[in-house]
PDB file of N, CA and C in Angstrom:
ATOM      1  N   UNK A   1     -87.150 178.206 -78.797  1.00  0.00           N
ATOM      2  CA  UNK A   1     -88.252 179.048 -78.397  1.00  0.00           C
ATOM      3  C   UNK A   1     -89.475 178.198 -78.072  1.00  0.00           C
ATOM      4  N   UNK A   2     -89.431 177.103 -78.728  1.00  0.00           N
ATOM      5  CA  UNK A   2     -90.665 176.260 -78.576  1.00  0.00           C
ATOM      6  C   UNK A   2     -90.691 175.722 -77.629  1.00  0.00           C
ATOM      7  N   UNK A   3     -89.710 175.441 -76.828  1.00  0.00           N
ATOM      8  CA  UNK A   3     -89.406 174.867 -74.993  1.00  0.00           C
ATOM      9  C   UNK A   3     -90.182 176.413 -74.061  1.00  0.00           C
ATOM     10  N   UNK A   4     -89.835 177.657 -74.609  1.00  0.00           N
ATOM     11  CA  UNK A   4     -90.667 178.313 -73.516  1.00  0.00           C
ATOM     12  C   UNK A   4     -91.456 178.837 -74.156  1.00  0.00           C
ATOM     13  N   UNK A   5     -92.207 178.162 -74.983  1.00  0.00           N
ATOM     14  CA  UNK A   5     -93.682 178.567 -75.391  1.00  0.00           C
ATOM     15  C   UNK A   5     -94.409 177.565 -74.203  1.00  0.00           C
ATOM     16  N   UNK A   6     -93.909 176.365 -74.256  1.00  0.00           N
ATOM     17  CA  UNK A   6     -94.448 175.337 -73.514  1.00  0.00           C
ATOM     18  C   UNK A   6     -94.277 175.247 -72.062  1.00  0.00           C
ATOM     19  N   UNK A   7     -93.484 175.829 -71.496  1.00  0.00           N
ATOM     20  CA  UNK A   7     -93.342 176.331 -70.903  1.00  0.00           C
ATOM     21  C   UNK A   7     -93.592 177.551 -69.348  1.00  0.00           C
ATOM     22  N   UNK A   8     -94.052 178.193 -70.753  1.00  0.00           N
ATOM     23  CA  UNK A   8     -95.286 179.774 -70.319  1.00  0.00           C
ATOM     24  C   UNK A   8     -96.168 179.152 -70.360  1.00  0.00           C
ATOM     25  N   UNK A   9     -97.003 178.459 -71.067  1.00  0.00           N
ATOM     26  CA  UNK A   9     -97.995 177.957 -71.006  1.00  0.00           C
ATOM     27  C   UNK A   9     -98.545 177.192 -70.435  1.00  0.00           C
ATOM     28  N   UNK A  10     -97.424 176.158 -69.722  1.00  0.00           N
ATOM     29  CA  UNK A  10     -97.925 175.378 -68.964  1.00  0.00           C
ATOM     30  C   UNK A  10     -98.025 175.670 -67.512  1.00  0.00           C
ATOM     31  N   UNK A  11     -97.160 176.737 -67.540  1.00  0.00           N
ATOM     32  CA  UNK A  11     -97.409 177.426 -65.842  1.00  0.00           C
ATOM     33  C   UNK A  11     -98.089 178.344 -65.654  1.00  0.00           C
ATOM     34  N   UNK A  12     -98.833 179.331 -67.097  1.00  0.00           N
ATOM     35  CA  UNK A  12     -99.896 180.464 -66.882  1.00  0.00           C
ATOM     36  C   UNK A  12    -101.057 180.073 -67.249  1.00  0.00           C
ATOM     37  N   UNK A  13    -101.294 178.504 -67.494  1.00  0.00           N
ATOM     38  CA  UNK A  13    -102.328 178.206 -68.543  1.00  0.00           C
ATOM     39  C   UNK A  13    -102.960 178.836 -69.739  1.00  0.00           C
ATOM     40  N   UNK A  14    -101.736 179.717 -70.183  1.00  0.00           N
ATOM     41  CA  UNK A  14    -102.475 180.289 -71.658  1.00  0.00           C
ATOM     42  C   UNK A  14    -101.908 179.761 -72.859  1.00  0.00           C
ATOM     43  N   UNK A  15    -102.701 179.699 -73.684  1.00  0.00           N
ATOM     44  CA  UNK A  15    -102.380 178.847 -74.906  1.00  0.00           C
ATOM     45  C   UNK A  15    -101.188 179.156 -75.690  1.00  0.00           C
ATOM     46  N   UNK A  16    -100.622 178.180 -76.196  1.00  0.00           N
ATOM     47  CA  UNK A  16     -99.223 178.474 -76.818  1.00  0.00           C
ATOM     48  C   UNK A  16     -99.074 179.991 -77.457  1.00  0.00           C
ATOM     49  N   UNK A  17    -100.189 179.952 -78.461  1.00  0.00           N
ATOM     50  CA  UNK A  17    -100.376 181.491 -78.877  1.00  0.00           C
ATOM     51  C   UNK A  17    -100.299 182.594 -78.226  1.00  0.00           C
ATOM     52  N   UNK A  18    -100.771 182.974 -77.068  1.00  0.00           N
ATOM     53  CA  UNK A  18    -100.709 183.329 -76.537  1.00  0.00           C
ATOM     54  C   UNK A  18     -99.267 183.635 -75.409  1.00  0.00           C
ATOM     55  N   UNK A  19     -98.936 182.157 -75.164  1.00  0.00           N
ATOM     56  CA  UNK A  19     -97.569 182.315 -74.709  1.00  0.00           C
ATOM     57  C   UNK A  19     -96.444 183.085 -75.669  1.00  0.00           C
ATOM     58  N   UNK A  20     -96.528 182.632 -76.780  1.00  0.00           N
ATOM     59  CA  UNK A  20     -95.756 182.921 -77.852  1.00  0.00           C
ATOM     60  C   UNK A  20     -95.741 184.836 -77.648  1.00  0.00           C
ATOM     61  N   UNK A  21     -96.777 185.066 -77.783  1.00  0.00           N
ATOM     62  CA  UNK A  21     -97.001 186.284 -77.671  1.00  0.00           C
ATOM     63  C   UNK A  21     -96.106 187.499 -76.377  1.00  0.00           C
ATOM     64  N   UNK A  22     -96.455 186.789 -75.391  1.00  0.00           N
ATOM     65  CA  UNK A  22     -96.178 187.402 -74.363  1.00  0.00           C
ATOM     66  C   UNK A  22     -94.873 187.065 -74.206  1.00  0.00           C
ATOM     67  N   UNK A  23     -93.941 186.245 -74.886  1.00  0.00           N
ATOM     68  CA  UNK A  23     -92.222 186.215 -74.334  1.00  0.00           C
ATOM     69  C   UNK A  23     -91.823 186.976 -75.655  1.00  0.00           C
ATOM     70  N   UNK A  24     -92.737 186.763 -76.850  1.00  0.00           N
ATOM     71  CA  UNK A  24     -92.356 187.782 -77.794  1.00  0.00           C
ATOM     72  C   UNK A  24     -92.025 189.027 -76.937  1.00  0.00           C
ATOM     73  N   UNK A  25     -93.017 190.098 -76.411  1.00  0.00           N
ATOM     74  CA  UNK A  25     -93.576 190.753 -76.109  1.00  0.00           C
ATOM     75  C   UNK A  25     -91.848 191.554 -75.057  1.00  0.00           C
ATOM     76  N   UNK A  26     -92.122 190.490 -74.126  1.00  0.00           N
ATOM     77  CA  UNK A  26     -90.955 190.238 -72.985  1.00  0.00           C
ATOM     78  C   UNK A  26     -89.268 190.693 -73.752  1.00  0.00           C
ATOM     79  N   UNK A  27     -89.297 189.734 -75.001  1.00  0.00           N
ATOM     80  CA  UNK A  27     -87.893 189.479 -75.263  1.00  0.00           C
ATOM     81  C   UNK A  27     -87.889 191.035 -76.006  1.00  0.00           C
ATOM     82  N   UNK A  28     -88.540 191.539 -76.756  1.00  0.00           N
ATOM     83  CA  UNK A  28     -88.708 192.371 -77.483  1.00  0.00           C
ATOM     84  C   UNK A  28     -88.202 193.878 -76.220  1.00  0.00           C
ATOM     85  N   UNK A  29     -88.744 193.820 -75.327  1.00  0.00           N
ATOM     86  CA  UNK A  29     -88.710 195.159 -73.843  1.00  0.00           C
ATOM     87  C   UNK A  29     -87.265 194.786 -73.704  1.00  0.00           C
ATOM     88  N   UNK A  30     -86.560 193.675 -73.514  1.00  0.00           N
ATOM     89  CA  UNK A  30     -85.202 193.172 -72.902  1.00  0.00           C
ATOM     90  C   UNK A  30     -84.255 193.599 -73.670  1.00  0.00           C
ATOM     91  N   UNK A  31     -84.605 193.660 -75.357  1.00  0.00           N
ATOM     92  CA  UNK A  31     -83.390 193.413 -76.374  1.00  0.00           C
ATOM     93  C   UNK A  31     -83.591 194.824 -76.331  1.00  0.00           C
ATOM     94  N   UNK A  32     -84.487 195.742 -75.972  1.00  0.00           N
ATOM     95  CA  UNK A  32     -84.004 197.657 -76.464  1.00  0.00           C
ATOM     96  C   UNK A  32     -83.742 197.711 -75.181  1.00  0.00           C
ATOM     97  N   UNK A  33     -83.146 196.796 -74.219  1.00  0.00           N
ATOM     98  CA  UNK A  33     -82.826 197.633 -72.929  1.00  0.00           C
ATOM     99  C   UNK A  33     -81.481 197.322 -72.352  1.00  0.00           C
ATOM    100  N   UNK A  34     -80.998 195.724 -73.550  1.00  0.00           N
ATOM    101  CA  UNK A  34     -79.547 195.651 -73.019  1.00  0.00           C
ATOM    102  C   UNK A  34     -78.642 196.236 -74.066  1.00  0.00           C
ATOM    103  N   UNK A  35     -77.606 195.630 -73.872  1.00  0.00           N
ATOM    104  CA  UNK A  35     -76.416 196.022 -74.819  1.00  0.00           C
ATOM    105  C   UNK A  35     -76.407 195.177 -76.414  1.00  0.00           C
ATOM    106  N   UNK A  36     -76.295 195.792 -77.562  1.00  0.00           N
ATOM    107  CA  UNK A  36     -76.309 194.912 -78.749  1.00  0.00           C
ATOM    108  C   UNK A  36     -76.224 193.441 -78.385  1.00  0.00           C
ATOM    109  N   UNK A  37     -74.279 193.551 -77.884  1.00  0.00           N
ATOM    110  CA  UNK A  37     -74.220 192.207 -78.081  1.00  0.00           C
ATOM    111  C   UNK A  37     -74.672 191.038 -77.798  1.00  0.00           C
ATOM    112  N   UNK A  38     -75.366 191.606 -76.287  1.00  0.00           N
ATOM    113  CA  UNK A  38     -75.964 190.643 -75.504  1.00  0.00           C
ATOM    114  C   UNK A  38     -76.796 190.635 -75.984  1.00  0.00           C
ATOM    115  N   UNK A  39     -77.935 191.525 -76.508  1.00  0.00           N
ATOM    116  CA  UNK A  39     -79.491 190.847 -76.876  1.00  0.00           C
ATOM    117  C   UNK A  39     -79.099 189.811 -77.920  1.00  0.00           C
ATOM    118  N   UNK A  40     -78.296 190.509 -78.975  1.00  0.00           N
ATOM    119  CA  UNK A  40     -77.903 189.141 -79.912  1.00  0.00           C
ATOM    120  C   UNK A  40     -77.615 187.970 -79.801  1.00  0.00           C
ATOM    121  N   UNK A  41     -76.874 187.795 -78.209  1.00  0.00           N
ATOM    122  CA  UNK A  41     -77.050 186.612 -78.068  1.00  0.00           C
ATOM    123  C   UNK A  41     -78.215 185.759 -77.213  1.00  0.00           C
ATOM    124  N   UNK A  42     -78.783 186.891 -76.541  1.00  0.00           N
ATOM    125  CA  UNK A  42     -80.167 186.021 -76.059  1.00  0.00           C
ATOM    126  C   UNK A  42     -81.024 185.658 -77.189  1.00  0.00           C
ATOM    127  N   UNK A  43     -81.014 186.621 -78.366  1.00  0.00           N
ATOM    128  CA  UNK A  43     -82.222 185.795 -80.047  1.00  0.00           C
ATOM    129  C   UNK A  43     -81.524 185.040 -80.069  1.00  0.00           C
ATOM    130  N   UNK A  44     -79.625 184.461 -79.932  1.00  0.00           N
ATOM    131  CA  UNK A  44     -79.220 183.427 -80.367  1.00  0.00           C
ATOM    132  C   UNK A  44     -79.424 182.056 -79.604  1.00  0.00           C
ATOM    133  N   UNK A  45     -79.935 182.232 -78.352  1.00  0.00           N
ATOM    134  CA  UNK A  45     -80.368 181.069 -77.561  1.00  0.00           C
ATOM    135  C   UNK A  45     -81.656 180.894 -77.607  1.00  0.00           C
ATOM    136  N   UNK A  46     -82.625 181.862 -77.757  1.00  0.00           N
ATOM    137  CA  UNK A  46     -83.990 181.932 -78.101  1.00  0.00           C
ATOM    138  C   UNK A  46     -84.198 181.002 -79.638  1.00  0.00           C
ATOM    139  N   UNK A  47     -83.252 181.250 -80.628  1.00  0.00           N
ATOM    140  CA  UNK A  47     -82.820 180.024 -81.653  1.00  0.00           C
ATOM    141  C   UNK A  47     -82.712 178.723 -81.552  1.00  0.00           C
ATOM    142  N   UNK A  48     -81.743 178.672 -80.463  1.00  0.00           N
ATOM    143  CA  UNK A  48     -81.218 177.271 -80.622  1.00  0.00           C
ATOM    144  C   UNK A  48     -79.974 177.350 -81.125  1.00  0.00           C
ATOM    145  N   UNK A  49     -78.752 178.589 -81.027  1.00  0.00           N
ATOM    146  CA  UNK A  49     -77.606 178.603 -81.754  1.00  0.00           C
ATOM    147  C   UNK A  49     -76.648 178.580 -80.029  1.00  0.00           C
ATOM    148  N   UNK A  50     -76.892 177.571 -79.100  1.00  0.00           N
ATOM    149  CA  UNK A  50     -76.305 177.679 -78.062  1.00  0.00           C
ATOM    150  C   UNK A  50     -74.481 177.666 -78.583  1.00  0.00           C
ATOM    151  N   UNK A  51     -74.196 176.836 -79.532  1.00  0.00           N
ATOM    152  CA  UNK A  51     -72.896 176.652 -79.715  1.00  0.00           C
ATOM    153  C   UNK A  51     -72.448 178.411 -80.271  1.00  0.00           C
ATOM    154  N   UNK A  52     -73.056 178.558 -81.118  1.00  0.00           N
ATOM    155  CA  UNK A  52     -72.271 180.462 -81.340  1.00  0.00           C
ATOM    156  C   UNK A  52     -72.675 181.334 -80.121  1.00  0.00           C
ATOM    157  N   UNK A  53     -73.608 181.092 -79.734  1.00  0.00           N
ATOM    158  CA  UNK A  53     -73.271 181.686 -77.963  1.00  0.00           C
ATOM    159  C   UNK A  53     -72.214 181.502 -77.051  1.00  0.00           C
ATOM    160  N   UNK A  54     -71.885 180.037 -77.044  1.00  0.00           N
ATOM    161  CA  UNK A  54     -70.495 179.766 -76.553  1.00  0.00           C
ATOM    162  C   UNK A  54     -69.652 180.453 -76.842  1.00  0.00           C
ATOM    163  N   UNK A  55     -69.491 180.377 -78.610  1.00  0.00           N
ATOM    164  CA  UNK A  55     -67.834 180.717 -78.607  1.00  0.00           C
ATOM    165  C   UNK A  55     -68.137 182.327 -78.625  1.00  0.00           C
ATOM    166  N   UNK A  56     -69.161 183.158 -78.449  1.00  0.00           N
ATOM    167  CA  UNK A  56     -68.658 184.336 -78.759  1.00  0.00           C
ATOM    168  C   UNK A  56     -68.750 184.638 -77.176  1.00  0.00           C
ATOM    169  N   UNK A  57     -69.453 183.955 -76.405  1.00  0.00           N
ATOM    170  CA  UNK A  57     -69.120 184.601 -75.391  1.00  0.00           C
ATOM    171  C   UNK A  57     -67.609 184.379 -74.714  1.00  0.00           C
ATOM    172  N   UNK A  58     -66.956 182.990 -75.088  1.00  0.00           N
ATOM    173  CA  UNK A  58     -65.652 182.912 -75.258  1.00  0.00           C
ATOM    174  C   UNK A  58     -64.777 183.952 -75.545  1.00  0.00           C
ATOM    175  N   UNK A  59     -65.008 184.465 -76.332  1.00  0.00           N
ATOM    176  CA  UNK A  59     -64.295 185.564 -77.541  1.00  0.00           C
ATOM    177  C   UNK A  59     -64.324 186.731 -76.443  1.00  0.00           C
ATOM    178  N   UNK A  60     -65.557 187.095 -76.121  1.00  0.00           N
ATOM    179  CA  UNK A  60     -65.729 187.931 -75.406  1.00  0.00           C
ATOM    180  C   UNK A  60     -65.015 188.361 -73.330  1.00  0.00           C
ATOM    181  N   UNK A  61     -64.598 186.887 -73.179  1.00  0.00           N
ATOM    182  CA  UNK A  61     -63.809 186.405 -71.739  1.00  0.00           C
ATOM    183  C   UNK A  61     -62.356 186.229 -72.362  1.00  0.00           C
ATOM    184  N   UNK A  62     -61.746 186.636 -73.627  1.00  0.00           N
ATOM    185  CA  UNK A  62     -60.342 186.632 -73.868  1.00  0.00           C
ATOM    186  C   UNK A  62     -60.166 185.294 -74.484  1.00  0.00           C
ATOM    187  N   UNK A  63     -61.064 184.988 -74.875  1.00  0.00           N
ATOM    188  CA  UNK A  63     -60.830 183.465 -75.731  1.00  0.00           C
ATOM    189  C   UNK A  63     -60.248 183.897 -77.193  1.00  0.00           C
ATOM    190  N   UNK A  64     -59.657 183.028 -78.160  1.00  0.00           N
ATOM    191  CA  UNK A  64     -59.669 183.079 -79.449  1.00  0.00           C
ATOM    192  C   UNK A  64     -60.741 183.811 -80.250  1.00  0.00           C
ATOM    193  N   UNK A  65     -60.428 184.598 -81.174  1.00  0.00           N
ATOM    194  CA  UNK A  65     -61.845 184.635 -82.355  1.00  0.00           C
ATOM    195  C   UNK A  65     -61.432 184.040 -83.101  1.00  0.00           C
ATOM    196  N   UNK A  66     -63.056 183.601 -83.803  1.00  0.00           N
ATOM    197  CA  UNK A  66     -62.445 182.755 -85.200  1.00  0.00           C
ATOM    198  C   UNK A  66     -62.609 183.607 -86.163  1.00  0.00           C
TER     199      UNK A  66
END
């Protein structure tokens, strides 16, 4: 999350706080407008959990579950 705090900020010129705010803001409108699983996995890249994004989206294209 801290890559597009810096991010927003550096292309709207508003202060991290502020950035912070407004993708809060953003991610928050996105996650009541998609499907569970998917918002779960956009907080999970918004984390930094790219690897359990992988495999579940794996899981999800007919891959293995673990």
């Amino acid at each position: 999350m801290e890559e597009l705090v810096k991010l927003v900020s550096k292309k709207t010129g508003l202060s991290a706080d502020m950035s912070k705010v407004a993708i809060e803001t953003v991610m928050g409108f996105l996650k009541k407008k998609l499907p569970a699983p998917i918002a779960a996995q956009v907080d999970a890249v918004l984390k930094g959990d790219a690897a359990g994004v992988a495999g579940t989206i794996g899981s999800l294209l007919g891959g293995k579950k673990k």
